[in-house]
C-alpha atoms as a PDB file:
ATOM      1  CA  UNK A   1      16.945  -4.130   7.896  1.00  0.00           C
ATOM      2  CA  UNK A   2      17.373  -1.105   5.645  1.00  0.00           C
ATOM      3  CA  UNK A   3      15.037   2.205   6.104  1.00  0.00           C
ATOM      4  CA  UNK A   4      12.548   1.968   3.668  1.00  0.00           C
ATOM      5  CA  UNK A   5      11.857   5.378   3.898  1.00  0.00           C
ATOM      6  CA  UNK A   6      14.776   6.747   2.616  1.00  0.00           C
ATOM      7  CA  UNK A   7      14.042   6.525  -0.989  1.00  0.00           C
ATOM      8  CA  UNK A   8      10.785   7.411  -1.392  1.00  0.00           C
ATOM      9  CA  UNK A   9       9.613   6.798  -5.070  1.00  0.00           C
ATOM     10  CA  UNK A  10       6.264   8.673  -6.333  1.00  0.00           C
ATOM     11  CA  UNK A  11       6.332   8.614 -10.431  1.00  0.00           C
ATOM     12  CA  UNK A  12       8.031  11.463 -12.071  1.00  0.00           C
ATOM     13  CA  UNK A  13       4.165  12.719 -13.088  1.00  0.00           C
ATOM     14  CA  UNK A  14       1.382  12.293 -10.926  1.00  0.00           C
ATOM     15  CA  UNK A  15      -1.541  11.185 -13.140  1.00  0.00           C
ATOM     16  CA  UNK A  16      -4.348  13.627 -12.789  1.00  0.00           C
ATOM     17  CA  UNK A  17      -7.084  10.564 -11.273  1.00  0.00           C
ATOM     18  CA  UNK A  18      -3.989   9.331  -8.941  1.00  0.00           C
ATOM     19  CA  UNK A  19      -3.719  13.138  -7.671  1.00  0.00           C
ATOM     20  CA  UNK A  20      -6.053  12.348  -4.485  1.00  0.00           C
ATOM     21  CA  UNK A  21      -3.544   9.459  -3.327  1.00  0.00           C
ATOM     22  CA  UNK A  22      -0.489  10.942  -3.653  1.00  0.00           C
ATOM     23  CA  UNK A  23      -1.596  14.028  -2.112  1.00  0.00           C
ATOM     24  CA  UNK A  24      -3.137  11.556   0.536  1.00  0.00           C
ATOM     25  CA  UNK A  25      -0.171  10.133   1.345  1.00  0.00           C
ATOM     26  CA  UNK A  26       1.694  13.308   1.562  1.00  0.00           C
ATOM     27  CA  UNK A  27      -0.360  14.021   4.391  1.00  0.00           C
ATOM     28  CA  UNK A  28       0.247  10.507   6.003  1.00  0.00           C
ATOM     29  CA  UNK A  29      -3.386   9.092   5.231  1.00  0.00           C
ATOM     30  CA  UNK A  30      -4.498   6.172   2.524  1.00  0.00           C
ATOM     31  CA  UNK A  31      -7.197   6.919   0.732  1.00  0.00           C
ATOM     32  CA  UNK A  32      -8.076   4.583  -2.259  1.00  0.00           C
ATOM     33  CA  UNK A  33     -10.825   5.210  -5.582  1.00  0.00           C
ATOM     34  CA  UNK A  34     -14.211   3.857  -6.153  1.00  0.00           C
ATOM     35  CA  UNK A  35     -16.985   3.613  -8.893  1.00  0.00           C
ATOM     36  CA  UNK A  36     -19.770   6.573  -7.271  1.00  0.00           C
ATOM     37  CA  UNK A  37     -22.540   3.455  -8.007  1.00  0.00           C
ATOM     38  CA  UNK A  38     -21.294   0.671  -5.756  1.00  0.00           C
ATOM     39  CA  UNK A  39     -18.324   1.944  -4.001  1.00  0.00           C
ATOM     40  CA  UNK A  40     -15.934  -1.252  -4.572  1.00  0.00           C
ATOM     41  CA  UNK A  41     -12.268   0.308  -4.006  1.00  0.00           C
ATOM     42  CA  UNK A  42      -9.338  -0.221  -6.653  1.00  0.00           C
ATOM     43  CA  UNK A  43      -5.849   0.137  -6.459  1.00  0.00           C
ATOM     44  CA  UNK A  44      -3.575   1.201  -7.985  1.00  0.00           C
ATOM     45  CA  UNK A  45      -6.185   4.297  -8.962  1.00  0.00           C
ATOM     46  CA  UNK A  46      -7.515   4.160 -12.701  1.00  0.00           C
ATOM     47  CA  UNK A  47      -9.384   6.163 -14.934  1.00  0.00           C
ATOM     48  CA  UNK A  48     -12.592   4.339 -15.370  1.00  0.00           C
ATOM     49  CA  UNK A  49     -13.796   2.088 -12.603  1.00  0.00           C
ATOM     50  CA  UNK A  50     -13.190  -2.258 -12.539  1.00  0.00           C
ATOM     51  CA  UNK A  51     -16.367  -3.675 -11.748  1.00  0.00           C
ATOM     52  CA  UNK A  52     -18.910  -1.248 -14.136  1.00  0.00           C
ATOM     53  CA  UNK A  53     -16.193   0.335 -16.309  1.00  0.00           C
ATOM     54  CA  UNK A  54     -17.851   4.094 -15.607  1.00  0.00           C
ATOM     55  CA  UNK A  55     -16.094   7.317 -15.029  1.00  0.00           C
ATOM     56  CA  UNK A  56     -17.427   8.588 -12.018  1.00  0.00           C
ATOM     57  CA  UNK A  57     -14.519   7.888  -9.386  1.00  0.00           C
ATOM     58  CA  UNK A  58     -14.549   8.451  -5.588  1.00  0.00           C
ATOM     59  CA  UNK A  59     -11.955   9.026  -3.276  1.00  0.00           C
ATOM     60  CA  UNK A  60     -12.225   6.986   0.528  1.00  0.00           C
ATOM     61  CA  UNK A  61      -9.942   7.642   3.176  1.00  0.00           C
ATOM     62  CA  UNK A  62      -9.401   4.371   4.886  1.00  0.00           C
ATOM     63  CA  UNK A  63      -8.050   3.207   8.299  1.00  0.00           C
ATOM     64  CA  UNK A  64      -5.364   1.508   7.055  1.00  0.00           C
ATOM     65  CA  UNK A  65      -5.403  -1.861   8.570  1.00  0.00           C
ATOM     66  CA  UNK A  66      -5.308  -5.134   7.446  1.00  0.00           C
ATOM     67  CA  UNK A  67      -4.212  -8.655   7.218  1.00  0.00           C
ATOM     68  CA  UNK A  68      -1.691 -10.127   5.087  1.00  0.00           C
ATOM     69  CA  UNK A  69      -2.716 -11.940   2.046  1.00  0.00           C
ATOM     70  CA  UNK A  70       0.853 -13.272   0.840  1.00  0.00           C
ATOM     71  CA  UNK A  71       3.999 -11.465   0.685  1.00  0.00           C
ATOM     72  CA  UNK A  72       7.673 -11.983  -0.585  1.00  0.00           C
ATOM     73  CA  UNK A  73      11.002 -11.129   0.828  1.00  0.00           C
ATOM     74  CA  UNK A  74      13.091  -9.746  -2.023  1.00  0.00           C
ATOM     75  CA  UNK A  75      17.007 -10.338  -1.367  1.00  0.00           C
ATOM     76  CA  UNK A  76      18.191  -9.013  -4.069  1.00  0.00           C
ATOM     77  CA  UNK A  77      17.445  -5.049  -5.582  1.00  0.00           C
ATOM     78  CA  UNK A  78      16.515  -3.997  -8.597  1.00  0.00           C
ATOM     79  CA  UNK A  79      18.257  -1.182 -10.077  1.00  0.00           C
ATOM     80  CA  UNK A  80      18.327   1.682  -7.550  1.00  0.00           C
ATOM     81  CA  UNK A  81      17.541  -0.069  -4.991  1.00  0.00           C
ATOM     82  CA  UNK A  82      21.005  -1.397  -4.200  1.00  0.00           C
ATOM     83  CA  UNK A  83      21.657  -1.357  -0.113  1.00  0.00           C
ATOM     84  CA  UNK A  84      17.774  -1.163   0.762  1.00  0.00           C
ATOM     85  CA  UNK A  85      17.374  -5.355   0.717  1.00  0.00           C
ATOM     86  CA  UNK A  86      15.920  -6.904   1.989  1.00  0.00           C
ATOM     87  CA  UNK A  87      12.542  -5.663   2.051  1.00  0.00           C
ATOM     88  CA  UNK A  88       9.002  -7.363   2.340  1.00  0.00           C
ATOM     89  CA  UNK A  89       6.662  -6.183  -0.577  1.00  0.00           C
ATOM     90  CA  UNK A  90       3.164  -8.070   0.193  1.00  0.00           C
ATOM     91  CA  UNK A  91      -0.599  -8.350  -0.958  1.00  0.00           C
ATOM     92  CA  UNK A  92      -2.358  -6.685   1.454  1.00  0.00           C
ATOM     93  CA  UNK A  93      -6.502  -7.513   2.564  1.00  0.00           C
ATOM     94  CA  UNK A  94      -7.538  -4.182   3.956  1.00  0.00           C
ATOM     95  CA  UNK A  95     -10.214  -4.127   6.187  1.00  0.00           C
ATOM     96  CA  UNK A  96     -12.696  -1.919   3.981  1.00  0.00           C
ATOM     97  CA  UNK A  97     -12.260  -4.986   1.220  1.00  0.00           C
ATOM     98  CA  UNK A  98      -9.963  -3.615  -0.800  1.00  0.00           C
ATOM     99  CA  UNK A  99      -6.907  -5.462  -1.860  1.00  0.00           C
ATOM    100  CA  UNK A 100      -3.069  -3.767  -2.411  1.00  0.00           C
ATOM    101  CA  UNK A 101       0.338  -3.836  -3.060  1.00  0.00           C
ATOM    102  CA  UNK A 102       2.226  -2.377  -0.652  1.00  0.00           C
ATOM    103  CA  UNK A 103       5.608  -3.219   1.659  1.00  0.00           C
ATOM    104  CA  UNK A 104       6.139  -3.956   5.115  1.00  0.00           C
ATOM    105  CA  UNK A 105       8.896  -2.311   7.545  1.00  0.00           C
ATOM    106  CA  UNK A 106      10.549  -4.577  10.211  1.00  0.00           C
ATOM    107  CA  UNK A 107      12.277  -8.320  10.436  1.00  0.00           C
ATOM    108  CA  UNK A 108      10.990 -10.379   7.923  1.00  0.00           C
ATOM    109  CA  UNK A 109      10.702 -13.148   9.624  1.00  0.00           C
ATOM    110  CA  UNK A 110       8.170 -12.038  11.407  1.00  0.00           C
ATOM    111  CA  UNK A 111       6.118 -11.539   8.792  1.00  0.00           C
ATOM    112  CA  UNK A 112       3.367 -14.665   7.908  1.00  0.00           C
ATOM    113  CA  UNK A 113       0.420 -14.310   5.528  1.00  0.00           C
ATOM    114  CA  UNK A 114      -2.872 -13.818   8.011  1.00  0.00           C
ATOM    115  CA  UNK A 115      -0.534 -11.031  10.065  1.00  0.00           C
ATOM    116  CA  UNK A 116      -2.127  -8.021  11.398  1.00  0.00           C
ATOM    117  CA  UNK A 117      -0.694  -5.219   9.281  1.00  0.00           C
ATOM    118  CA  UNK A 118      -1.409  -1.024   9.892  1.00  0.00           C
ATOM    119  CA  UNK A 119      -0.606   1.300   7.556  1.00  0.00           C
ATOM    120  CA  UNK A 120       2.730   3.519   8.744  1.00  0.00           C
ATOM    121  CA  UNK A 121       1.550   6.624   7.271  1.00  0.00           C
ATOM    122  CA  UNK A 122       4.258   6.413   4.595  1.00  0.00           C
ATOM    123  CA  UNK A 123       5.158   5.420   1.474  1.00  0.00           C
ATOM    124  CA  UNK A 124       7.815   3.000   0.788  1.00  0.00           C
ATOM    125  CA  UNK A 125      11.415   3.414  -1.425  1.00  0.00           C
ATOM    126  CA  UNK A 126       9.158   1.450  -3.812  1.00  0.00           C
ATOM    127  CA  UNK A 127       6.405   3.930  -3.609  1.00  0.00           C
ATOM    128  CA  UNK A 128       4.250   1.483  -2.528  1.00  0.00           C
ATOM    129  CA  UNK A 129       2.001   2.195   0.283  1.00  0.00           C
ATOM    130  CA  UNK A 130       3.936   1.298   3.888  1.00  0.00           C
ATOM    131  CA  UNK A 131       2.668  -1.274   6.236  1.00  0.00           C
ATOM    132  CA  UNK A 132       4.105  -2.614   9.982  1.00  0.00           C
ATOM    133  CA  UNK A 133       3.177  -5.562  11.604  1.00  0.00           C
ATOM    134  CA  UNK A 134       0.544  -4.909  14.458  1.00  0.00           C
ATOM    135  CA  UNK A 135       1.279  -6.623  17.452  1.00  0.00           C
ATOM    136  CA  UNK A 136      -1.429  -8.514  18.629  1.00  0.00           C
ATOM    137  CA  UNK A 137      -3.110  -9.068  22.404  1.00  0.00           C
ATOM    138  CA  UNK A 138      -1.872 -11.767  24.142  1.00  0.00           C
ATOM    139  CA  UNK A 139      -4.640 -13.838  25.806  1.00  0.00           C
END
């Protein structure tokens, strides 16, 4: 399994309503955008909110775990990303009730959709938010 750290991605230009996630995840935390009315969380961030289409954006930090919602192994790289396959890039259900792209480090076949996931406090080679497998309590 390659690093997926090694070749971290963030666009060229940081949009000026992304700012708070990058800078976020510079600092090893996720934090995710909301309409101010309700508080539903998007991602990837957005000018203008999904459910009510206003302006008035919130940032929430969030504890980063969740549970995987379906995922994909991808065996062979897209350009630049020769010698970093394969990696996991999955749908993640966070546990604030936001859905999100993101990859997951370790052995893929470990990985099943209704996994445990916690975010690693990095962002991938992708530049997609990191994930690892939580190991759950054996009964």
């Amino acid at each position: 399994m390659s690093d997926m750290t090694t070749k971290m991605s963030p666009p060229e230009q940081e949009s000026d309503f992304g700012l708070p996630f990058w800078q976020a995840a510079r600092d090893h935390r996720l934090c995710l955008q909301g309409g101010a009315l309700h508080g539903a969380l998007q991602h990837p961030p957005r000018p203008i909110c999904f459910e009510t289409g206003g302006r008035n954006m919130v940032w929430k930090e969030l504890g980063g775990k969740g549970t995987v919602y379906t995922y994909t192994v991808n065996q062979r790289p897209a350009p630049g990303f020769e010698g970093l396959v394969p990696y996991i890039t999955a749908i993640i259900d966070l546990d604030e009730g936001a859905r999100i792209t993101a990859n997951i480090s370790g052995d893929p076949s470990a990985v099943h959709i209704g996994k445990r996931v916690a975010f690693d406090g990095a962002l991938s080679h992708t530049g997609a938010p990191l994930f690892a497998l939580v190991e759950e309590a054996r009964k």
